[in-house]
C-alpha atoms as a PDB file:
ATOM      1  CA  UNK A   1      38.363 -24.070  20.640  1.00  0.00           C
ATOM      2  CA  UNK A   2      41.343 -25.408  18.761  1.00  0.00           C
ATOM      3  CA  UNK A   3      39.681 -27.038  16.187  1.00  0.00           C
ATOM      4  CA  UNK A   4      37.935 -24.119  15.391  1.00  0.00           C
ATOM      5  CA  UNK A   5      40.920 -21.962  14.798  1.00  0.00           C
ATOM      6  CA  UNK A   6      42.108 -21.185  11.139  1.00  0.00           C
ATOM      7  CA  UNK A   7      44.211 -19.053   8.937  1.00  0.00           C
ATOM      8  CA  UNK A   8      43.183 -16.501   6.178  1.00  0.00           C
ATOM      9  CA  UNK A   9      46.223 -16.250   3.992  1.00  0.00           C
ATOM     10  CA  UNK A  10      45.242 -13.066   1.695  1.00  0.00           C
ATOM     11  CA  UNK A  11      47.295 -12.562  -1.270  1.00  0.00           C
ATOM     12  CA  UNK A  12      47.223  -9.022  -3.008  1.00  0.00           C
ATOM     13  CA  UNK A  13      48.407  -8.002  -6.522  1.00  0.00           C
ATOM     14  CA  UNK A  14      49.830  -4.934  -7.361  1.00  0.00           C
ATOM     15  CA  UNK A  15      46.998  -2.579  -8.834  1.00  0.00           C
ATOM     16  CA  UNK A  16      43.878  -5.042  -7.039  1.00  0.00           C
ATOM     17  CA  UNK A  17      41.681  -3.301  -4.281  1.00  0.00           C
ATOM     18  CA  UNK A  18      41.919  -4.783  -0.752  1.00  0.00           C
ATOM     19  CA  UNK A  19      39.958  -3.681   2.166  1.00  0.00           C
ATOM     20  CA  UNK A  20      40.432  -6.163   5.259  1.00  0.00           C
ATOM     21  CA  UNK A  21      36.549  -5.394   6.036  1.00  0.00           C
ATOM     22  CA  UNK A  22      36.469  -7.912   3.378  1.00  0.00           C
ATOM     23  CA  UNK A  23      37.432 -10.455   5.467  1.00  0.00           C
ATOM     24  CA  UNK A  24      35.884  -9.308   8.613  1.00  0.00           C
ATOM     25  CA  UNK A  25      32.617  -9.344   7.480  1.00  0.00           C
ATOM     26  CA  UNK A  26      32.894 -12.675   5.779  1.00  0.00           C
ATOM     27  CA  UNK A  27      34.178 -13.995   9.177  1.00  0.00           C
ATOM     28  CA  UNK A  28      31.134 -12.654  11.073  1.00  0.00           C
ATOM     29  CA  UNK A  29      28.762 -14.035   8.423  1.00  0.00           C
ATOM     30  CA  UNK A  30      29.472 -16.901   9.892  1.00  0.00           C
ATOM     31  CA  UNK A  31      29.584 -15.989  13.349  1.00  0.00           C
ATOM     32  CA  UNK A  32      33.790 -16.358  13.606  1.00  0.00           C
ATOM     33  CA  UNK A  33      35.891 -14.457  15.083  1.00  0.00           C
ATOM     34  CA  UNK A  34      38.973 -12.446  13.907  1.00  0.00           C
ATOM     35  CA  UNK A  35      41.636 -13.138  16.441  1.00  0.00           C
ATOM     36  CA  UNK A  36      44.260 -11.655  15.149  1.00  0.00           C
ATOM     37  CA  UNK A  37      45.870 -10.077  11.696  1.00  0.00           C
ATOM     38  CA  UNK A  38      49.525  -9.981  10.753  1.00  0.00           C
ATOM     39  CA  UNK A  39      51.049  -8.901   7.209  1.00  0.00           C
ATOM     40  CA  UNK A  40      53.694 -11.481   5.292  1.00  0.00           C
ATOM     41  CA  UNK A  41      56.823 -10.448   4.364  1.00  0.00           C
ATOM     42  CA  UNK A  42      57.315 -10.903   0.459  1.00  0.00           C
ATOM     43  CA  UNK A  43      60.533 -11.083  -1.190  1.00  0.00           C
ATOM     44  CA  UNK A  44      62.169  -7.804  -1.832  1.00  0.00           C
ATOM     45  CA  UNK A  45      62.094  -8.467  -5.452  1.00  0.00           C
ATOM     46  CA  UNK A  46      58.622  -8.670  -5.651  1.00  0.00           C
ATOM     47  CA  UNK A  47      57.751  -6.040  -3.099  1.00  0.00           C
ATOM     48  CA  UNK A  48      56.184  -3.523  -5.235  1.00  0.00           C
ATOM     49  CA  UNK A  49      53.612  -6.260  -6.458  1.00  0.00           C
ATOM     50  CA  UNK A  50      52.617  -8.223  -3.892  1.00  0.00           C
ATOM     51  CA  UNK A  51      50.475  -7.083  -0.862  1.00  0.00           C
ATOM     52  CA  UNK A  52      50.017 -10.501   1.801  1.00  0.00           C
ATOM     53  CA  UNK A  53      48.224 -10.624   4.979  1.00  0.00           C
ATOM     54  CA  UNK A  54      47.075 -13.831   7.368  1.00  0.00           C
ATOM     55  CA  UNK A  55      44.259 -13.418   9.403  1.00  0.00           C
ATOM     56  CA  UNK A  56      43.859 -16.057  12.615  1.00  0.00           C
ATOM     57  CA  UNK A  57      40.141 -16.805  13.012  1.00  0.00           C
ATOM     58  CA  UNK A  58      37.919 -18.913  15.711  1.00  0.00           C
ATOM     59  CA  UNK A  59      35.383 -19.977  12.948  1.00  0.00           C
ATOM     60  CA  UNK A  60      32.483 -22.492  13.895  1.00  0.00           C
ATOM     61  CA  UNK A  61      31.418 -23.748   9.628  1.00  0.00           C
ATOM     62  CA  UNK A  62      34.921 -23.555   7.444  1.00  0.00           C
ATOM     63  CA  UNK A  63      32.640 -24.509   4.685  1.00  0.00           C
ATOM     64  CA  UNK A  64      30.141 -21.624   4.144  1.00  0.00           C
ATOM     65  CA  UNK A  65      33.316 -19.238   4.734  1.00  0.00           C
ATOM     66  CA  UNK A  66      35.869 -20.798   2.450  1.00  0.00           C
ATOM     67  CA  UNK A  67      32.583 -20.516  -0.103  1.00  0.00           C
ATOM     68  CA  UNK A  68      32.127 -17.080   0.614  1.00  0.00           C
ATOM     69  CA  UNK A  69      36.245 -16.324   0.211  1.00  0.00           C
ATOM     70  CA  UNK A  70      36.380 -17.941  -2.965  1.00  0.00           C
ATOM     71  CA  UNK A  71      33.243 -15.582  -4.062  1.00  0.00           C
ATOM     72  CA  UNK A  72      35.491 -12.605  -2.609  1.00  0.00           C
ATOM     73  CA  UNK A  73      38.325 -13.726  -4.743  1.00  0.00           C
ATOM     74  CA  UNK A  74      36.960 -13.966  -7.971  1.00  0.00           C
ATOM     75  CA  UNK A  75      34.901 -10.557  -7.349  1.00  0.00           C
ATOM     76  CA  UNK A  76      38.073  -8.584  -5.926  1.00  0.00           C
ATOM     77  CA  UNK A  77      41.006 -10.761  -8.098  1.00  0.00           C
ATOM     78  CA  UNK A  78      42.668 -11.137  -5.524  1.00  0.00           C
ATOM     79  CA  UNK A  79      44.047 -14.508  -3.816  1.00  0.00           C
ATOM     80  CA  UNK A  80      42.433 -15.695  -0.725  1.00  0.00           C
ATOM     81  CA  UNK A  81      43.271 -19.081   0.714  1.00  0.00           C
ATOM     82  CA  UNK A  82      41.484 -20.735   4.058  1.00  0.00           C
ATOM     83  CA  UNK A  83      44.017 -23.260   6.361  1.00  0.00           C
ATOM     84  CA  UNK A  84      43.387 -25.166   9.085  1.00  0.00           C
ATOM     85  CA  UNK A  85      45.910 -23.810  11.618  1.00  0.00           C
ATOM     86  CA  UNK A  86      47.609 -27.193  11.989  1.00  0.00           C
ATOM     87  CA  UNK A  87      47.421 -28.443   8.314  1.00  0.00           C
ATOM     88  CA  UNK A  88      49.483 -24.671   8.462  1.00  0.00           C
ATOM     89  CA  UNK A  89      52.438 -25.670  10.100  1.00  0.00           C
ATOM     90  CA  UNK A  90      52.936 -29.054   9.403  1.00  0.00           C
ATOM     91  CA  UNK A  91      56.781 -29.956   8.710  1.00  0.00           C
ATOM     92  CA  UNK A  92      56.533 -29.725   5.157  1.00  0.00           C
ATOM     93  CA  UNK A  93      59.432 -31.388   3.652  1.00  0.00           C
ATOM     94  CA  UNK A  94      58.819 -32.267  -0.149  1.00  0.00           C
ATOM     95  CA  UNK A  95      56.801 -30.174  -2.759  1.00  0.00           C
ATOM     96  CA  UNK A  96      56.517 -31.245  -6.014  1.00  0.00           C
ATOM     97  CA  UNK A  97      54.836 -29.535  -9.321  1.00  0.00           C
ATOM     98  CA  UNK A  98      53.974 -29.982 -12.769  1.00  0.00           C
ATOM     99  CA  UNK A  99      55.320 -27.928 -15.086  1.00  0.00           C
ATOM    100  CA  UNK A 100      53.265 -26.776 -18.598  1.00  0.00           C
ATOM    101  CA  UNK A 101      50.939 -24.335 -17.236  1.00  0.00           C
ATOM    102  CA  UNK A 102      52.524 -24.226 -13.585  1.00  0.00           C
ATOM    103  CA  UNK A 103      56.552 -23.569 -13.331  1.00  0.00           C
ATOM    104  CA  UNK A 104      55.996 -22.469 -17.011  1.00  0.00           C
ATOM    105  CA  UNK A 105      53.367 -20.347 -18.679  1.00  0.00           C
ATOM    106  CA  UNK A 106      52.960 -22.482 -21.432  1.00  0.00           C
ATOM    107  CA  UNK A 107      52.439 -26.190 -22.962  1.00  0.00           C
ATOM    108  CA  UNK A 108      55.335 -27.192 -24.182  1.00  0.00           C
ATOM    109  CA  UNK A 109      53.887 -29.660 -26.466  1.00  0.00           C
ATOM    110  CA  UNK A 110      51.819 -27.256 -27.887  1.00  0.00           C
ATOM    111  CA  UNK A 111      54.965 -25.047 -28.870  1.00  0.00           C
ATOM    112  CA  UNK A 112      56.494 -27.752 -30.718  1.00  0.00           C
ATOM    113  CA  UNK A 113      53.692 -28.041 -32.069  1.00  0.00           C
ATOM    114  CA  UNK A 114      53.171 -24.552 -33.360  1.00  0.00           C
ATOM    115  CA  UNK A 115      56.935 -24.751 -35.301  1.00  0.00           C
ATOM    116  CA  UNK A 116      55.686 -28.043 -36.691  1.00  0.00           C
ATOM    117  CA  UNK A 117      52.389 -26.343 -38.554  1.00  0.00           C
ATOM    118  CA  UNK A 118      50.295 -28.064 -36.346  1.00  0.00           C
ATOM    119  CA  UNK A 119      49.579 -26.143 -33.250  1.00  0.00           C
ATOM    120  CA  UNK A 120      45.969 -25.545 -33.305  1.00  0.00           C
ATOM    121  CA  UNK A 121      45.121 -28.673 -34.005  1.00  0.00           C
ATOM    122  CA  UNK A 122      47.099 -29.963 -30.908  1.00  0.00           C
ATOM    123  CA  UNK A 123      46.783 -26.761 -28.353  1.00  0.00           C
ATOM    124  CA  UNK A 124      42.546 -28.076 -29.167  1.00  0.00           C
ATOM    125  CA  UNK A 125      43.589 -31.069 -27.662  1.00  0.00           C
ATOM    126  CA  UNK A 126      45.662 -30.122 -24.961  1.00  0.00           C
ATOM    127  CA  UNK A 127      42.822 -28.007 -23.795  1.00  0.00           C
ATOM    128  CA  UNK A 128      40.678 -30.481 -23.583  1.00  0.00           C
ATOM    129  CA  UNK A 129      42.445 -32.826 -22.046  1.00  0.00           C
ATOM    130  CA  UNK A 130      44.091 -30.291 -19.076  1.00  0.00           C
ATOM    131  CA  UNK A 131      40.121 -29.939 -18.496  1.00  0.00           C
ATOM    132  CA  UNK A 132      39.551 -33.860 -18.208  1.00  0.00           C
ATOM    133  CA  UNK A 133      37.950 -34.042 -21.322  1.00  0.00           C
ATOM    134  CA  UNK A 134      39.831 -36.590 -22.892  1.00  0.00           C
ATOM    135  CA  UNK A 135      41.600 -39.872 -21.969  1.00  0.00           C
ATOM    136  CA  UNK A 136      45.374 -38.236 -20.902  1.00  0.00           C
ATOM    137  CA  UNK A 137      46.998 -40.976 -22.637  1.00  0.00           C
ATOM    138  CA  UNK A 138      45.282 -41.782 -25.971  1.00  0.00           C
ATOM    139  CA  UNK A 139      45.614 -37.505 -26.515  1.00  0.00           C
ATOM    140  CA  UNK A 140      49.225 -37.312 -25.243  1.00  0.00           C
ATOM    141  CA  UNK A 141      49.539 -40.509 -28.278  1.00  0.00           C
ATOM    142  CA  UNK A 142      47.736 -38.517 -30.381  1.00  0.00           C
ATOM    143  CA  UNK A 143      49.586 -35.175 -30.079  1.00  0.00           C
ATOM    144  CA  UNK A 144      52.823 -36.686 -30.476  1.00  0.00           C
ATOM    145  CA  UNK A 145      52.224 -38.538 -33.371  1.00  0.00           C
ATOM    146  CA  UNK A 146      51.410 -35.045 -34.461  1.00  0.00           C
ATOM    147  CA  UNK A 147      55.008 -34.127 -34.105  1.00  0.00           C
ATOM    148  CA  UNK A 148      56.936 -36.782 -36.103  1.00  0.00           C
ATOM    149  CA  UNK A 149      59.194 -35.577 -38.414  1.00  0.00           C
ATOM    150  CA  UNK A 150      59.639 -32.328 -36.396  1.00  0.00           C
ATOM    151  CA  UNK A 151      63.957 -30.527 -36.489  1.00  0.00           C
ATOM    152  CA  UNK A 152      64.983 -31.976 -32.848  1.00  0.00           C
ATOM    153  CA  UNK A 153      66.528 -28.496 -32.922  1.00  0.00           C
ATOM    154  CA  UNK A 154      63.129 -26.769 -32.007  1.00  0.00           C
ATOM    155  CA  UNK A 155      63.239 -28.404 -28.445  1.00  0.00           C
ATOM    156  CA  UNK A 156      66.528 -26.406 -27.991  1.00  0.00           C
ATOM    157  CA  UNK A 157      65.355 -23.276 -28.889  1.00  0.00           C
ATOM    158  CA  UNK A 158      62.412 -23.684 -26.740  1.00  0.00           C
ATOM    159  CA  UNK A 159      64.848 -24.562 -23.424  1.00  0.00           C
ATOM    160  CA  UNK A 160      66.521 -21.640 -24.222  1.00  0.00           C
ATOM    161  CA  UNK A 161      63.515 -19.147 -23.662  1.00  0.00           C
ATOM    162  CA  UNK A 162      61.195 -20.753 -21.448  1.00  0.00           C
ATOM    163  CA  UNK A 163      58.758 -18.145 -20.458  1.00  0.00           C
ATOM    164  CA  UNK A 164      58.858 -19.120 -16.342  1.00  0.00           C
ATOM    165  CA  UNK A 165      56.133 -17.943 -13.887  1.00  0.00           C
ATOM    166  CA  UNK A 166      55.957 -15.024 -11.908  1.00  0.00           C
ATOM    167  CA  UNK A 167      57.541 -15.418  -8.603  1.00  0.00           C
ATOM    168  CA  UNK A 168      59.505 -18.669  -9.639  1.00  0.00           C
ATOM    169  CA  UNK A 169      63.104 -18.120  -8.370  1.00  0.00           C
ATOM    170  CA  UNK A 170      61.577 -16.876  -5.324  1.00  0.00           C
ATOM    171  CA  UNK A 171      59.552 -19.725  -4.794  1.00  0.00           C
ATOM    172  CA  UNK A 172      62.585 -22.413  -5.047  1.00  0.00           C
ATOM    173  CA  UNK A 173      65.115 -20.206  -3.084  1.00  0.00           C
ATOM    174  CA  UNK A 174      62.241 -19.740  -0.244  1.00  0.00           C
ATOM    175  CA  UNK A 175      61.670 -23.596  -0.055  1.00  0.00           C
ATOM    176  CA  UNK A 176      65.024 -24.487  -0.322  1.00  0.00           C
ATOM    177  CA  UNK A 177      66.265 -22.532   2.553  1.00  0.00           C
ATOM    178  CA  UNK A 178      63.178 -23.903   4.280  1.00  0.00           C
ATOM    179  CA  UNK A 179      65.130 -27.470   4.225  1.00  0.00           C
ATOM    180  CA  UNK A 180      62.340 -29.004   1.569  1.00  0.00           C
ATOM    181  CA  UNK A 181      63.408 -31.530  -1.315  1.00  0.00           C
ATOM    182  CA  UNK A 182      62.023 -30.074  -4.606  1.00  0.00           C
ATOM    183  CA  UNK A 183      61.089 -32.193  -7.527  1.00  0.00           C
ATOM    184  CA  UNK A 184      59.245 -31.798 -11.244  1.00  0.00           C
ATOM    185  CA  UNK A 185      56.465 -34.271 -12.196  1.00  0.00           C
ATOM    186  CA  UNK A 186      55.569 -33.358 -15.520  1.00  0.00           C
ATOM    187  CA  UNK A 187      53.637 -35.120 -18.579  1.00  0.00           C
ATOM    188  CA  UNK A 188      55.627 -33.165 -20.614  1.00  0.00           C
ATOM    189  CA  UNK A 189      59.059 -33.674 -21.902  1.00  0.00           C
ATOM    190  CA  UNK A 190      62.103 -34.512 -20.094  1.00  0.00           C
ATOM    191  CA  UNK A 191      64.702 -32.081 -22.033  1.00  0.00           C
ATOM    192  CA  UNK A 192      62.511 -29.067 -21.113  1.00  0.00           C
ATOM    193  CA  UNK A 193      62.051 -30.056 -17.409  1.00  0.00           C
ATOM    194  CA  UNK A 194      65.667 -30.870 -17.134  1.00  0.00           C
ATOM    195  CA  UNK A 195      66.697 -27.382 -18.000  1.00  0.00           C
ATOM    196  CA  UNK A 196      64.246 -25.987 -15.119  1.00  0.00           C
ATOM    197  CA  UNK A 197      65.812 -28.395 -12.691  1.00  0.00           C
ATOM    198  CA  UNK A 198      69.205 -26.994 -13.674  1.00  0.00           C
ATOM    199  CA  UNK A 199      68.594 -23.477 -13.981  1.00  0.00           C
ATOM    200  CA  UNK A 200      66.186 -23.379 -10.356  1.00  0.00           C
ATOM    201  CA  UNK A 201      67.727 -25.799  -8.215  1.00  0.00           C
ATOM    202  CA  UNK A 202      65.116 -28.933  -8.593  1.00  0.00           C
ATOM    203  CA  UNK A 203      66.108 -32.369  -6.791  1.00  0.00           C
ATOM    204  CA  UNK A 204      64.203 -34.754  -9.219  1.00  0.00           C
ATOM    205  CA  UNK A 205      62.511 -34.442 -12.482  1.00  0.00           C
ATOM    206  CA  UNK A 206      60.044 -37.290 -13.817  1.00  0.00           C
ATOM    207  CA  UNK A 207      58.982 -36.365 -17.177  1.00  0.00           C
ATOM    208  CA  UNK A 208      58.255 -37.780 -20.489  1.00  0.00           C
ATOM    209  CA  UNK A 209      61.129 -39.083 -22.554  1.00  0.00           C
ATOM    210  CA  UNK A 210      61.048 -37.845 -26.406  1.00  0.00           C
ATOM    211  CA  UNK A 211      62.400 -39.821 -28.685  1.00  0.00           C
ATOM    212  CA  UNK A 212      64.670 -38.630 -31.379  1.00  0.00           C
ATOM    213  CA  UNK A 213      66.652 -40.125 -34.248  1.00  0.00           C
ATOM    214  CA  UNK A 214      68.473 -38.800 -36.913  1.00  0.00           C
ATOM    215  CA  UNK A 215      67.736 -35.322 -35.545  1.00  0.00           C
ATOM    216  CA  UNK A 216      64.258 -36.065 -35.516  1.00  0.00           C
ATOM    217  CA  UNK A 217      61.187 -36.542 -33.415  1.00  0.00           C
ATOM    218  CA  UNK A 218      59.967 -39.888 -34.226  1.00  0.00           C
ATOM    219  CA  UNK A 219      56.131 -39.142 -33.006  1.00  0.00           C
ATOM    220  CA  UNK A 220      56.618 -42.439 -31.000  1.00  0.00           C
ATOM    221  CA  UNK A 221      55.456 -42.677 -27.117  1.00  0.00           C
ATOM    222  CA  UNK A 222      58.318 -44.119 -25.284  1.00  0.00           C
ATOM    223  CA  UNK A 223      56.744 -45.804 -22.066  1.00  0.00           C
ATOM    224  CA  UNK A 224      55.555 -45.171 -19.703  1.00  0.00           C
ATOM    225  CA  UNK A 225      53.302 -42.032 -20.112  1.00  0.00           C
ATOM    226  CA  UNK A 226      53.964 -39.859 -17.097  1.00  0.00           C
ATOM    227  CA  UNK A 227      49.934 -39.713 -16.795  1.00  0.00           C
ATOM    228  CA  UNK A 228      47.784 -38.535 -13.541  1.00  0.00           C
ATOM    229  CA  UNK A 229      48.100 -42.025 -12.005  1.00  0.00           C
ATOM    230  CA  UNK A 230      52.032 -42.060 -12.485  1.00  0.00           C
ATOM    231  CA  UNK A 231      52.234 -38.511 -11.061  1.00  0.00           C
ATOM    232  CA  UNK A 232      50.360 -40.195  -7.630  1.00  0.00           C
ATOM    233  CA  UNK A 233      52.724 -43.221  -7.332  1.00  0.00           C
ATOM    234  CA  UNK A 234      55.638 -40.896  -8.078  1.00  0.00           C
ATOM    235  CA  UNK A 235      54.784 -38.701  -5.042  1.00  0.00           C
ATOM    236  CA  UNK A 236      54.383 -41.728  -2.722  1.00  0.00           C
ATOM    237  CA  UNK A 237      57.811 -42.839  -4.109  1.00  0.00           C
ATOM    238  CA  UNK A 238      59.175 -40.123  -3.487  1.00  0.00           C
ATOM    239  CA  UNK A 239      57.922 -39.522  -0.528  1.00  0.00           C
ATOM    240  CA  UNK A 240      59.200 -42.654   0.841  1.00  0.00           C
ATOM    241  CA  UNK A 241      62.363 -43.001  -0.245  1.00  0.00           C
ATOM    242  CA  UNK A 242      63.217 -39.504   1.752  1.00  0.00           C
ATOM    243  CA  UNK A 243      61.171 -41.090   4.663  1.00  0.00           C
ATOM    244  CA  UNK A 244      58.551 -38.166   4.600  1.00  0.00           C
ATOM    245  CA  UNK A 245      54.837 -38.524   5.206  1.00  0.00           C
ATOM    246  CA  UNK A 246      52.771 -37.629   2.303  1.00  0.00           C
ATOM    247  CA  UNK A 247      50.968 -35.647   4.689  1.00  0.00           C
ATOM    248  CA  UNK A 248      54.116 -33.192   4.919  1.00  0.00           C
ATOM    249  CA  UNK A 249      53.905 -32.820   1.330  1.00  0.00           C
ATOM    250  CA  UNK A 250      53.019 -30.699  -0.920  1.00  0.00           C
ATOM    251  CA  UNK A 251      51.783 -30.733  -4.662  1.00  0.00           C
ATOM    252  CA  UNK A 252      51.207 -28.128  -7.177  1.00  0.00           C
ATOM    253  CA  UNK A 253      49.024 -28.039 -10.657  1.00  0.00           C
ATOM    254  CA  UNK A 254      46.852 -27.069 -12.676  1.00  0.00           C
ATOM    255  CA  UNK A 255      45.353 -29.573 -15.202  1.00  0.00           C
ATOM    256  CA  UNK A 256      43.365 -32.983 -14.696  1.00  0.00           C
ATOM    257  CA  UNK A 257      46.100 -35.018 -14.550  1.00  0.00           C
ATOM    258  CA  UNK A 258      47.850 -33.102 -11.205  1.00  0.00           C
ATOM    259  CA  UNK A 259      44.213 -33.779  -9.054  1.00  0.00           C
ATOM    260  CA  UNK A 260      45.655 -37.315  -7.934  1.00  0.00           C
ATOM    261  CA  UNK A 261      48.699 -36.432  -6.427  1.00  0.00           C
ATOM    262  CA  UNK A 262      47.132 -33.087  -4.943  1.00  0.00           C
ATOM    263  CA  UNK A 263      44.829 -35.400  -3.055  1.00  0.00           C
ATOM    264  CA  UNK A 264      47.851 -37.437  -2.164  1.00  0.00           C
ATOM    265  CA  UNK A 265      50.032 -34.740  -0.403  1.00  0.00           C
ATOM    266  CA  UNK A 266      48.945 -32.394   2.210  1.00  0.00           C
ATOM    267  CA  UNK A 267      49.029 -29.816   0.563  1.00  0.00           C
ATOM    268  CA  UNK A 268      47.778 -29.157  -2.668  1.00  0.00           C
ATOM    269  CA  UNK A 269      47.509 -26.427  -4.602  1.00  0.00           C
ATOM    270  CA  UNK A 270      45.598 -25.735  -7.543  1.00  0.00           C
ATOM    271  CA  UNK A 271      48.086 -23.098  -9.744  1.00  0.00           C
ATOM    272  CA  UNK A 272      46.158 -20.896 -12.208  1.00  0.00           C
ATOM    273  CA  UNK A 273      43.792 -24.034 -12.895  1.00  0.00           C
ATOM    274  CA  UNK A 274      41.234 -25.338 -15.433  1.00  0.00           C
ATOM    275  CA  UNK A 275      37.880 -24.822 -13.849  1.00  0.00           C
ATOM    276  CA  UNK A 276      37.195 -28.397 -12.931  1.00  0.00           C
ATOM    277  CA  UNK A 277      40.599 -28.231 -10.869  1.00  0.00           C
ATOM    278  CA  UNK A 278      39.556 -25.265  -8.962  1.00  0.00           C
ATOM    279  CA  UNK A 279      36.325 -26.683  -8.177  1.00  0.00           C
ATOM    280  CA  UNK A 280      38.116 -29.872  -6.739  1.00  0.00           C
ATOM    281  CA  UNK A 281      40.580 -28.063  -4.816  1.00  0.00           C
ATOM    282  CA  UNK A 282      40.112 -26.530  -1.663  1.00  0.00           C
ATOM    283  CA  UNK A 283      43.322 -24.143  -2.304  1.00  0.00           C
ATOM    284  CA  UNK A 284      44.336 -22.039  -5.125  1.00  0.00           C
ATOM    285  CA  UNK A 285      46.430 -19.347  -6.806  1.00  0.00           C
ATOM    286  CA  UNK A 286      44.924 -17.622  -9.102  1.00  0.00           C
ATOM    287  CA  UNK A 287      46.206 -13.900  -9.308  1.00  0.00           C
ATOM    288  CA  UNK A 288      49.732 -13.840  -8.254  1.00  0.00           C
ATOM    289  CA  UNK A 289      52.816 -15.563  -8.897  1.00  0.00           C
ATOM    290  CA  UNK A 290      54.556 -18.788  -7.782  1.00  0.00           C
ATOM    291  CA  UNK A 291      55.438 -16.882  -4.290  1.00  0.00           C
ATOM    292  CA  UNK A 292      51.819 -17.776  -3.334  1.00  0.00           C
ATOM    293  CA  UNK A 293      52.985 -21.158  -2.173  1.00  0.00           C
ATOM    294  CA  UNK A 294      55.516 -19.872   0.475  1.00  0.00           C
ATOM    295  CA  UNK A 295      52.592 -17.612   1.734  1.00  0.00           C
ATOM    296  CA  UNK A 296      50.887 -21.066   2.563  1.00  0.00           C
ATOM    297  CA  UNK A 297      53.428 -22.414   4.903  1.00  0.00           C
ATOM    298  CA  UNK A 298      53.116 -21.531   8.456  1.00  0.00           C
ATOM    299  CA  UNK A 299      54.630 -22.176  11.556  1.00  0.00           C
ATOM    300  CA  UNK A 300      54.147 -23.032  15.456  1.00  0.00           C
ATOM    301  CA  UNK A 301      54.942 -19.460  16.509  1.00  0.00           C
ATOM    302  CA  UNK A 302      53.062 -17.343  13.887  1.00  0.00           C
ATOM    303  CA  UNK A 303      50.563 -15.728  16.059  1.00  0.00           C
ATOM    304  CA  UNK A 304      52.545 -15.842  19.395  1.00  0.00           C
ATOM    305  CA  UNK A 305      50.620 -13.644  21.299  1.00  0.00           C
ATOM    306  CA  UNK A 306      47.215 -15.534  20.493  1.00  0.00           C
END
C-alpha cells in the first residue's frame, strides 16, 4: 500500500478556474483513491494570487495519471505536479538553479545583445540552442563574439534592473529558513549572477566569466564554458563538499543545458521550459511563480491523520 501512495501538489493562479473534481476524476480514471486533501499555505505576499492544494492518493499506474494531469494543466493553466510521497519529504538540503529564463525573465546575453545592434540575430540563436538545437558551446562562442566591442557599462545597467521572477524573494527566504544551501549555476555571466546572489541571499554562483578590457567586451570565451555537462559536475561538487546526497537535492531550469543536472538531483524541476524540457521532465512550473518550488517540498507529518 505504501508504494502506491502519492501527492497531488495543485498550484492555482489568480484569475485560473479550479474545480478539485478535476482531480478526483482523474484519480478514479485510474482506479486511485483520494485519501485525503489539504490546502498550502502561500506567502502572505502572494496570497491574493496563488490558490495551492495537495491531494494524498493510493494510485495503482502513476504513469497514465501524471499523463492525464499534465493534459489537465495545459487545458485549465493551472500547475499540477505528481510526487511520490517519499521522494516528498526527503531532507532536501541543496537546490540549485539556472538563471536566464529561471531566477530571471530574460537572457541576459540576449540583452547585451540588443544595446549592441545585434539582438535578433543572437536571441535566434539563443532560442535555438535553450531548445537543444544547437551545440551549447560553439553558439555560446558564437554569440559572444557577437558582442565584442560592446560599452562594459551596459552590463551595469542591466544588474541594476534585472526583471526577477514572480515569487523569487519568497522562494529564497522559504528555503533558507528551511536550513537548505542555495547556489546559481548559470551559462550566463558572472557579474549578473553575482548581483542575484547578493541581492537574494545565494551561497554559490558558477557562471560564465566575461572578459573586459579597456572598458570593453572583448567577444573572447574565457574557459571553461559553464555548459550542461559543467552544470552536472558542479552539482555533484557541490553536493559533496556539503556532504549531501544528490538525492536530497534539488535543481531548477528551463533550457537544454539544465536537463543533466535535473537528472542528477532529486528533484528537478522544469521552470517555464522549452518544450523538449517539459517533455523530459516529470515536474514542472508552468503558470505561477518561483513559490512553486516550496509547494514541492513535503514532510513526514503532512497528512497526519492518514
Amino acid at each position: 500500500m505504501t508504494d502506491q501512495m502519492y501527492v497531488i501538489v495543485v498550484m492555482v493562479p489568480s484569475g485560473a478556474p479550479f474545480n478539485r473534481v478535476l482531480i478526483d476524476n482523474a484519480v478514479s480514471a485510474v482506479h486511485g483513491k483520494v485519501v485525503d486533501a489539504q490546502r498550502v499555505a502561500v506567502p502572505v505576499s502572494l496570497a491574493d494570487h496563488r490558490e495551492v492544494v495537495k491531494f494524498l492518493i493510493d494510485c495503482p499506474d502513476p504513469e497514465i495519471l501524471s499523463s492525464q494531469l499534465r493534459q489537465l494543466s495545459d487545458q485549465h493553466r493551472i500547475d499540477i505536479a505528481l510526487q511520490s510521497r517519499l521522494s516528498r519529504c526527503r531532507p532536501y538540503g541543496l537546490a540549485v538553479f539556472d538563471m536566464d529564463s529561471t531566477l530571471i525573465a530574460c537572457e541576459v546575453i540576449d540583452e547585451l545583445a540588443r544595446v549592441a545592434g545585434v539582438g535578433a540575430e543572437v536571441a535566434e540563436i539563443t532560442a535555438r540552442a535553450m531548445r537543444g538545437e544547437l551545440d551549447f558551446d560553439e553558439s555560446f562562442r558564437t554569440r559572444l563574439a557577437l558582442l565584442k566591442g560592446l560599452d562594459a557599462r551596459a552590463v551595469d545597467v542591466l544588474a541594476e534592473q534585472l526583471p526577477v521572477q514572480s515569487g523569487l524573494r519568497e522562494m529564497t527566504t522559504t528555503l533558507k529558513a528551511r536550513g537548505l544551501k542555495l547556489a546559481i549555476f548559470s551559462g550566463g555571466f558572472l557579474p549578473i549572477a553575482e548581483r542575484l546572489k547578493n541581492d537574494y541571499g545565494f551561497d554559490d554562483v558558477v557562471a560564465n566569466e566575461l572578459e573586459i578590457r579597456d572598458g570593453k567586451v572583448t567577444g573572447t570565451i574565457v574557459p571553461p564554458i559553464v555548459n550542461r555537462e559543467y552544470k552536472a559536475e558542479a552539482l555533484g561538487a557541490l553536493a559533496g563538499r556539503l556532504g549531501i546526497e544528490t538525492d536530497h537535492c534539488i535543481a531548477v531550469g528551463d533550457g537544454a543545458n539544465d536537463l543533466s543536472m535535473m537528472a542528477l538531483a532529486g528533484l528537478g524541476i522544469a521552470f517555464h521550459a522549452k518544450p523538449a524540457v517539459r517533455a523530459a521532465s516529470p515536474i514542472e512550473i508552468t503558470h505561477i511563480g518561483l513559490d512553486g518550488v516550496c509547494y514541492l517540498m513535503g514532510h513526514e507529518g503532512e497528512f497526519a491523520a492518514a
